[in-house]
Protein backbone atom coordinates (compact mmCIF):
# COMPACT_ATOMS: atom_id res chain seq x y z
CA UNK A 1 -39.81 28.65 -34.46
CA UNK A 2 -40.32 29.25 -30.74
CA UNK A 3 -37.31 28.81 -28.24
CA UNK A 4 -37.61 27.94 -25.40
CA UNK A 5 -34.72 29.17 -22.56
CA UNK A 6 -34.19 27.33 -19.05
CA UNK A 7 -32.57 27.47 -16.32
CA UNK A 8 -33.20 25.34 -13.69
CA UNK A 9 -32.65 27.05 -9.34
CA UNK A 10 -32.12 30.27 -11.14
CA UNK A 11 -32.45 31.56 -7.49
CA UNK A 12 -29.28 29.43 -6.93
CA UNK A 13 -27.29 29.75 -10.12
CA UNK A 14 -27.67 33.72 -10.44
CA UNK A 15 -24.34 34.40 -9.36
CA UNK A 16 -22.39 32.06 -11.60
CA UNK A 17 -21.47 32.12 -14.95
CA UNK A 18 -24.16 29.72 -15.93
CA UNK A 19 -26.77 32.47 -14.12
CA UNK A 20 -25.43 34.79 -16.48
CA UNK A 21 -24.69 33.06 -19.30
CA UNK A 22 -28.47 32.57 -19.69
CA UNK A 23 -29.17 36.25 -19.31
CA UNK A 24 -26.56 36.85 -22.01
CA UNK A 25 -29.02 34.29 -24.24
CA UNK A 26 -32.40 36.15 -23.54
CA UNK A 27 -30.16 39.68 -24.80
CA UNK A 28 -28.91 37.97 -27.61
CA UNK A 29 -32.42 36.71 -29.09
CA UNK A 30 -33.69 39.80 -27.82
CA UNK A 31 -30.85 41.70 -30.13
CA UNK A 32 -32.22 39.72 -33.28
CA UNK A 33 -36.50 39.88 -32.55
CA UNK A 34 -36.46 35.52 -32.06
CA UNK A 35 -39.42 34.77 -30.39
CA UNK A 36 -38.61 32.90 -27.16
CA UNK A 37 -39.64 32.09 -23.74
CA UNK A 38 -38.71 30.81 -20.06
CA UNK A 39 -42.06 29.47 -18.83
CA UNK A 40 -41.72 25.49 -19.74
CA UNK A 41 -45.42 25.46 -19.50
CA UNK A 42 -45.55 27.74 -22.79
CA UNK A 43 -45.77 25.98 -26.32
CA UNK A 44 -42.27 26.11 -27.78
CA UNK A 45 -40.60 24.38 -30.71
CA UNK A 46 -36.84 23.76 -29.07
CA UNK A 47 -36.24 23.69 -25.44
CA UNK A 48 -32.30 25.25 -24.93
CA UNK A 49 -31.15 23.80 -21.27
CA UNK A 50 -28.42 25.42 -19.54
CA UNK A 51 -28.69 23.17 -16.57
CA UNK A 52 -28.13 19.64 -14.94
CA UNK A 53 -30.89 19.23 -12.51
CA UNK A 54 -34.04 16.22 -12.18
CA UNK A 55 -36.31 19.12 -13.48
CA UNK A 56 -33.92 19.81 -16.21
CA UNK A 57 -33.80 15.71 -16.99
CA UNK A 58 -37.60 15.38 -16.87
CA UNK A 59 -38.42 18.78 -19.33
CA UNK A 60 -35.97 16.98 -21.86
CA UNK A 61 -38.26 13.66 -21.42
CA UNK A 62 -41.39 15.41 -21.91
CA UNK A 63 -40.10 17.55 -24.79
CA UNK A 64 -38.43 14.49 -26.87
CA UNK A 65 -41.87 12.66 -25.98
CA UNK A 66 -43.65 15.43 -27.89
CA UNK A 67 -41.62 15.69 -30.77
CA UNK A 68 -39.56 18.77 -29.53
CA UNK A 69 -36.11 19.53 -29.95
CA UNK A 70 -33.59 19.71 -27.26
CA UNK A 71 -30.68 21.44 -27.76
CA UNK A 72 -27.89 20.83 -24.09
CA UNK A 73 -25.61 24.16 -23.34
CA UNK A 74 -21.98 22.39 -22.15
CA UNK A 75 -21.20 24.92 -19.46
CA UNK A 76 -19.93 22.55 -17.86
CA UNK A 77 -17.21 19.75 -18.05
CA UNK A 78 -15.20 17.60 -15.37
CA UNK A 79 -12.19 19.37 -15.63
CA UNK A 80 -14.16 22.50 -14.44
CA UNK A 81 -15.94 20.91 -11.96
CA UNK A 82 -13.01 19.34 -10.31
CA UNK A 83 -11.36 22.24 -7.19
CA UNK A 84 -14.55 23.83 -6.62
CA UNK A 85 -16.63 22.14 -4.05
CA UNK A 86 -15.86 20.15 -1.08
CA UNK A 87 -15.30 16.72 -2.11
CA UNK A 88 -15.49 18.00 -6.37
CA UNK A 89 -12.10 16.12 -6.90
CA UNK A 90 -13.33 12.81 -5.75
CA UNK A 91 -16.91 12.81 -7.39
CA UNK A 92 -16.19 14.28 -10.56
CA UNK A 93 -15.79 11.21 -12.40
CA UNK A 94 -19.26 10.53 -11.50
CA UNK A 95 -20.17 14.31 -12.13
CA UNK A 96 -18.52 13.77 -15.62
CA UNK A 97 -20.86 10.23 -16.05
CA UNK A 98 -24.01 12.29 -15.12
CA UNK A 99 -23.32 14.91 -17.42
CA UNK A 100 -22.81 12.62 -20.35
CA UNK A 101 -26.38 11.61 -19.30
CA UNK A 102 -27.73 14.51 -20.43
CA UNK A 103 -25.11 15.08 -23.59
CA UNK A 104 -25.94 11.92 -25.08
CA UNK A 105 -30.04 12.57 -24.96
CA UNK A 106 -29.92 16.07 -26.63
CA UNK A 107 -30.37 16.58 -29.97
CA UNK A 108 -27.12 18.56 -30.26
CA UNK A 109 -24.71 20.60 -27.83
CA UNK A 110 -24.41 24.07 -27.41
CA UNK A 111 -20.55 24.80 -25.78
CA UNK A 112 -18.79 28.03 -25.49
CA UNK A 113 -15.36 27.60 -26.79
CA UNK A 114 -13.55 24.54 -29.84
CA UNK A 115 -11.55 23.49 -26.17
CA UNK A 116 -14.53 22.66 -24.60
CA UNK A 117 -16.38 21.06 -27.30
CA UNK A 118 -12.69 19.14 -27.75
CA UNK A 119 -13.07 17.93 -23.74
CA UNK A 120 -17.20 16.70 -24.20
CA UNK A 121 -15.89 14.85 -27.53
CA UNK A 122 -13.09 13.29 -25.44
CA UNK A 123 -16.21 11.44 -23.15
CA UNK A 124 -17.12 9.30 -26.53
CA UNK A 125 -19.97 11.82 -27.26
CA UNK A 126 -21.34 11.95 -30.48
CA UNK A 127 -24.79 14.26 -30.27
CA UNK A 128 -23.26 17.35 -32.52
CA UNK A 129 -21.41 19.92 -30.31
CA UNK A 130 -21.32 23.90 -32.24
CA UNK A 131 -19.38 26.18 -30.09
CA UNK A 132 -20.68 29.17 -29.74
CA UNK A 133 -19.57 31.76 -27.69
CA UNK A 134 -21.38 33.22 -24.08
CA UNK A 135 -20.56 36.66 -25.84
CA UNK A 136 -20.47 40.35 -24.58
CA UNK A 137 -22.55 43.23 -24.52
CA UNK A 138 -20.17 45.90 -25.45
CA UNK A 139 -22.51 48.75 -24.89
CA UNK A 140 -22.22 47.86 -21.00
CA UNK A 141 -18.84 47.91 -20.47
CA UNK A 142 -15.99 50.64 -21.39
CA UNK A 143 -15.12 53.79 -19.59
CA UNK A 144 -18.09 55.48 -17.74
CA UNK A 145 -16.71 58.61 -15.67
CA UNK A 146 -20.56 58.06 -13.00
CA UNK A 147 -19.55 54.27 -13.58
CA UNK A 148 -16.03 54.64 -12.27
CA UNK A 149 -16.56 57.41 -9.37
CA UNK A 150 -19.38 54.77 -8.03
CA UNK A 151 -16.32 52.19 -7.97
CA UNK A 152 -14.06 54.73 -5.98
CA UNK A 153 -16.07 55.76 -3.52
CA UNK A 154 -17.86 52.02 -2.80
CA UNK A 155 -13.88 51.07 -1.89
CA UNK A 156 -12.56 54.40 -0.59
CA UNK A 157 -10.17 54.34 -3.03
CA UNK A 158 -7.58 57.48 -2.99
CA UNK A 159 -6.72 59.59 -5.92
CA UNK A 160 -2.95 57.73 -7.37
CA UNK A 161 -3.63 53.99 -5.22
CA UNK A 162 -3.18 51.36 -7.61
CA UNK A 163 -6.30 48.59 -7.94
CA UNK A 164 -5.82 45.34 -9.48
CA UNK A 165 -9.73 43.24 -9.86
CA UNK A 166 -10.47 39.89 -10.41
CA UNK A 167 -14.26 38.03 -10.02
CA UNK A 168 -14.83 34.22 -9.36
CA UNK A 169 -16.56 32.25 -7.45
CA UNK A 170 -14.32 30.84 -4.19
CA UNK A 171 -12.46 28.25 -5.70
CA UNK A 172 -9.04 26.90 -6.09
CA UNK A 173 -9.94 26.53 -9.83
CA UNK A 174 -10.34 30.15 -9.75
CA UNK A 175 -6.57 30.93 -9.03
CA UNK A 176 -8.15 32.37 -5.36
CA UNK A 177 -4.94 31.04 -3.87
CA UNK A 178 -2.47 32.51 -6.04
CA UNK A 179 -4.51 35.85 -6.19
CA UNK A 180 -3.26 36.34 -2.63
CA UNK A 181 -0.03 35.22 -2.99
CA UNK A 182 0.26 37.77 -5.81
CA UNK A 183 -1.24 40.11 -3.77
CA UNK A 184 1.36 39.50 -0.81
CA UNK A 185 4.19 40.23 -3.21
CA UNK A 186 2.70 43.82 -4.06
CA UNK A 187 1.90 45.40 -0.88
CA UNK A 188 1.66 48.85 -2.31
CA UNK A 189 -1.31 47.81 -4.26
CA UNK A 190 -4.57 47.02 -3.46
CA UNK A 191 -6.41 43.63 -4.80
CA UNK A 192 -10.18 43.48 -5.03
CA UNK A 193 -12.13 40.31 -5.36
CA UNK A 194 -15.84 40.26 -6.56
CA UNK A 195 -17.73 37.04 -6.24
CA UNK A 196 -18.60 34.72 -3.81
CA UNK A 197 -19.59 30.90 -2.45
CA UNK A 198 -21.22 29.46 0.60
CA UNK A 199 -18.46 28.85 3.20
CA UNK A 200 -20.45 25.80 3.80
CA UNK A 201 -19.23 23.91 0.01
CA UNK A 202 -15.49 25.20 0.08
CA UNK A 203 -12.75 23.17 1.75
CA UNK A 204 -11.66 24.44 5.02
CA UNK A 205 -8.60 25.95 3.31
CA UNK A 206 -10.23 28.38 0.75
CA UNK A 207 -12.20 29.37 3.96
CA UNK A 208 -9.63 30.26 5.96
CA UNK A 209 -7.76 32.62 2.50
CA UNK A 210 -11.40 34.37 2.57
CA UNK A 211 -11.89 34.58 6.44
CA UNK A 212 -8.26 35.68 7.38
CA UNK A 213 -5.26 34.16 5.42
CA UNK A 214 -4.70 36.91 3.04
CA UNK A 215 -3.05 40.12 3.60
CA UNK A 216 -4.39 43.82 4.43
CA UNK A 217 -4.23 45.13 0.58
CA UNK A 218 -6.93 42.21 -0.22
CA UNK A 219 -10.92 42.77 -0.35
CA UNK A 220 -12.66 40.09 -0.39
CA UNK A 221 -15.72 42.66 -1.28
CA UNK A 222 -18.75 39.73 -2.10
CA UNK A 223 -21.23 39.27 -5.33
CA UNK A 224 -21.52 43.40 -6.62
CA UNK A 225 -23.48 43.89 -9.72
CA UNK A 226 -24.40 46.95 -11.60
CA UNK A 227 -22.49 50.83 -11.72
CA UNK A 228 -19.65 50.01 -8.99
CA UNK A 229 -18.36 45.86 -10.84
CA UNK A 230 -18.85 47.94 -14.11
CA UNK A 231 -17.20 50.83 -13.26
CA UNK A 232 -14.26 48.61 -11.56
CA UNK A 233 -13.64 47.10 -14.64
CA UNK A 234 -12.52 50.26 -16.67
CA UNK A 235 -11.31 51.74 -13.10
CA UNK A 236 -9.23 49.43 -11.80
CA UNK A 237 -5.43 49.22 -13.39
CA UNK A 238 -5.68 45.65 -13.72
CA UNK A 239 -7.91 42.93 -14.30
CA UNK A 240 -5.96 39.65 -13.48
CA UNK A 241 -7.87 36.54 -13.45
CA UNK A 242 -5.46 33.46 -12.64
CA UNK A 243 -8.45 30.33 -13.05
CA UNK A 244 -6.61 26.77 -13.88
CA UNK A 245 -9.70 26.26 -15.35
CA UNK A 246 -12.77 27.21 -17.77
CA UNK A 247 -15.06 26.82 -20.53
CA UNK A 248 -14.66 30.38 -21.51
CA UNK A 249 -14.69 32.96 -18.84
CA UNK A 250 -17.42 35.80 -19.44
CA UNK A 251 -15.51 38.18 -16.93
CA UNK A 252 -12.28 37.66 -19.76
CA UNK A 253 -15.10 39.16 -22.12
CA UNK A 254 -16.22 41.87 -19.55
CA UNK A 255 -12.41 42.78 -19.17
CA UNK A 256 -11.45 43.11 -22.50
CA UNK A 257 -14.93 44.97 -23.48
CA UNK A 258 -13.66 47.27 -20.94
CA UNK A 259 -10.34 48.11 -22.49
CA UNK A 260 -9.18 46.94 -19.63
CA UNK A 261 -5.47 45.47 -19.01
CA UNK A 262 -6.12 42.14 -18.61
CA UNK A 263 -3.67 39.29 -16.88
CA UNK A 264 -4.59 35.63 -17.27
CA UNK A 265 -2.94 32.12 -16.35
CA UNK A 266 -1.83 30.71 -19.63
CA UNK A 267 -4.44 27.64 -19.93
CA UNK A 268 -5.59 25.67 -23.07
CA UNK A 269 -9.59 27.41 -23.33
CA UNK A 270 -7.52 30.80 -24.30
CA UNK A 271 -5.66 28.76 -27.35
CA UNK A 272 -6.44 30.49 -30.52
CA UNK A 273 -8.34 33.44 -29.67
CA UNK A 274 -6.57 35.07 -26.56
CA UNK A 275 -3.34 35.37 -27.16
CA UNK A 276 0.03 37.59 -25.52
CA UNK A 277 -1.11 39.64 -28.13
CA UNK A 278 -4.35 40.89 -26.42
CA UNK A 279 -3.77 39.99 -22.82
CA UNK A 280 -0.57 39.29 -20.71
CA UNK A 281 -0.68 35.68 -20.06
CA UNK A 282 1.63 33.87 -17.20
CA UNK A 283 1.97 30.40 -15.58
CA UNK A 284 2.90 31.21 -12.27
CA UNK A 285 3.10 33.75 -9.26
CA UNK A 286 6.25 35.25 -10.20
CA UNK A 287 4.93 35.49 -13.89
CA UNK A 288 1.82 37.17 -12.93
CA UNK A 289 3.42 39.65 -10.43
CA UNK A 290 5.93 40.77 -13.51
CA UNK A 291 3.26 40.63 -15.92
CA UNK A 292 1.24 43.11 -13.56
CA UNK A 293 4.05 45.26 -12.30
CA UNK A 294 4.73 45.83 -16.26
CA UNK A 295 1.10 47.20 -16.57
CA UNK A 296 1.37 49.43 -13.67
CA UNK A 297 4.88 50.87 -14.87
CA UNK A 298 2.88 51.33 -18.52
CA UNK A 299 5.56 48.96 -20.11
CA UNK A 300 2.51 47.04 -21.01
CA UNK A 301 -0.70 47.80 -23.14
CA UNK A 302 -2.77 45.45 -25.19
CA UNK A 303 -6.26 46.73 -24.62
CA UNK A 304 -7.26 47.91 -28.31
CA UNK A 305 -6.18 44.23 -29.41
CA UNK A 306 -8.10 42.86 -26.48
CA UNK A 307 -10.94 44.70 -27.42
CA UNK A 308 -11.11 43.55 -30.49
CA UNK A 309 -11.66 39.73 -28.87
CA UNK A 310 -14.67 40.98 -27.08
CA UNK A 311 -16.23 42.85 -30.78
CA UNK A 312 -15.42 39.38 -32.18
CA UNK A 313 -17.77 37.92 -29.44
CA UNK A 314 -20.50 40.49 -29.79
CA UNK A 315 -24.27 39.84 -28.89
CA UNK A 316 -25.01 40.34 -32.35
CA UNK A 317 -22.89 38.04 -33.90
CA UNK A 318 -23.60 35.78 -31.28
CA UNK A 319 -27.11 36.04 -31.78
CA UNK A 320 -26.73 35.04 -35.49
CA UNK A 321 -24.75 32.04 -34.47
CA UNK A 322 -27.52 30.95 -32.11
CA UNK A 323 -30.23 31.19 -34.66
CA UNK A 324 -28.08 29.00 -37.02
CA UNK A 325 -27.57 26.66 -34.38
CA UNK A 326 -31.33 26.55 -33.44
CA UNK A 327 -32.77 26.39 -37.70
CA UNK A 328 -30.16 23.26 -38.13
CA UNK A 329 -31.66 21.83 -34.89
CA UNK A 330 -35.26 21.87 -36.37
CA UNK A 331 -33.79 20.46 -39.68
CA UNK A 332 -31.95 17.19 -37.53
């Protein structure tokens, strides 16, 4: 069996989670010696699609014409499409039709997380949906002295300042708004924010928190990869990620890989594996700011349990989940 990965404007999509998410695929196959490729103009026995796009619609054409299986990946959903782009609330009923588009013409549905397959189910779809995890490559993350002192100096950060992280994209699903708010109610400590969007596809007020409505103890520092986002996440004090919104969240998985103390809105994709347990989980400013000031005082620390999420969501076993996913593909 040959696999066959795409992702469709990987120029574009390199900076999301979708971008990555693929990347985490190639490692994973990689991790387990399953012959694979991202040239559609290779012979393959199962094309795996990880986007939405006319190219992506015509390779699933050609490949059910010849026999081929096609397997969807359900990165994405309505719910998560809806406070991201300008105008996402009011087209993402049709953004949720077009997607079932492609859901109901795969052989089957790759999605990250049970509340994600539960929200594709909920559009009437019946192509089978196995949730299988992004994952995590735990070798990359964790406590790296080089790692951390790249961090530090990128941000001029002094010896004792505290440094809370987070890393999105620029959207009100993120929690971007509340992230500043948060941020205005602990002056003392400094708030970093990796990731970015186009100013030109965010409404005019997520512009404005970016461009100047957020206070002086918030950088806004722009898509970082590599030894300085790595070593940020075992650096910082605090990784607090406030989304309203995901199919999983691979920067959860790169936070709690990281031993990291990690603060999260309390949403429905966390339900029954990320619990208070492992991470310190909130509904609301005030709840995030007490959740964080509790980490900072060390009143707070659930990092080994946290951990142990990621190792549950390892490349390896991920890989082995992929391969049973693909062999009961061929067998449809």
């Amino acid at each position: 069996m040959k696999v066959l990965l795409y992702l469709e404007a990987e120029n574009y999509l390199r900076k999301s989670g979708i971008g990555r998410a693929i990347k985490h695929q190639e490692r994973a196959l990689n991790l387990v010696g399953q012959d694979y490729t991202t040239n559609p103009n290779d012979d393959y026995d199962l094309v795996h699609i990880n986007t939405y796009g006319f190219k992506s619609w015509q390779l699933m054409k050609k490949a059910k014409k010849a026999g081929k299986k096609v397997i969807m990946h359900g990165h994405s959903t309505e719910e998560d499409f809806r406070n991201s782009f300008i105008f996402s609330n009011q087209i993402a009923p049709l953004f949720r039709y077009y997607l079932c588009h492609f859901y109901r013409q795969a052989d089957a549905i790759i999605t990250p997380t049970e509340y994600s397959k539960k929200l594709i189910e909920n559009y009437g779809i019946k192509t089978p949906i196995f949730p299988v995890s992004n994952g995590i490559d735990l070798s990359k993350y964790g406590s790296n002295p080089d790692k951390e002192k790249a961090f530090r100096d990128y941000f001029d950060i002094q010896d004792g300042q505290k440094v809370v992280m987070c890393a999105g994209l620029y959207f009100i699903r993120k929690g971007i708004d509340d992230f500043v708010k948060v941020a205005e109610k602990m002056p003392d400590v400094r708030f970093i924010w990796f990731g970015e969007t186009s100013k030109w596809v965010i409404p005019h007020k997520v512009r404005q928190i970016v461009k100047k409505n957020h206070p002086s103890n918030v950088t806004f520092a722009g898509y970082i990869k590599g030894d300085v986002f790595e070593g940020a996440m075992s650096g910082s004090d605090a990784f607090f990620f406030p989304s309203r919104e995901e199919t999983e969240g691979i920067v959860v998985l790169e936070s709690l890989a990281s031993h990291q103390h990690t603060v999260l809105r309390d949403i429905p994709v966390y339900h029954g594996w990320i619990d208070n347990e492992s991470a310190d989980l909130a509904a609301d400013v005030d709840g995030f700011v007490e959740a964080l000031e509790n980490i900072l005082a060390g009143k707070s620390n659930k990092t080994e349990a946290g951990y142990a999420v990621a190792e549950s969501r390892s490349f390896d076993k991920v890989a082995h989940q992929l391969i049973e996913v693909y062999e009961k593909v061929m067998e449809l």
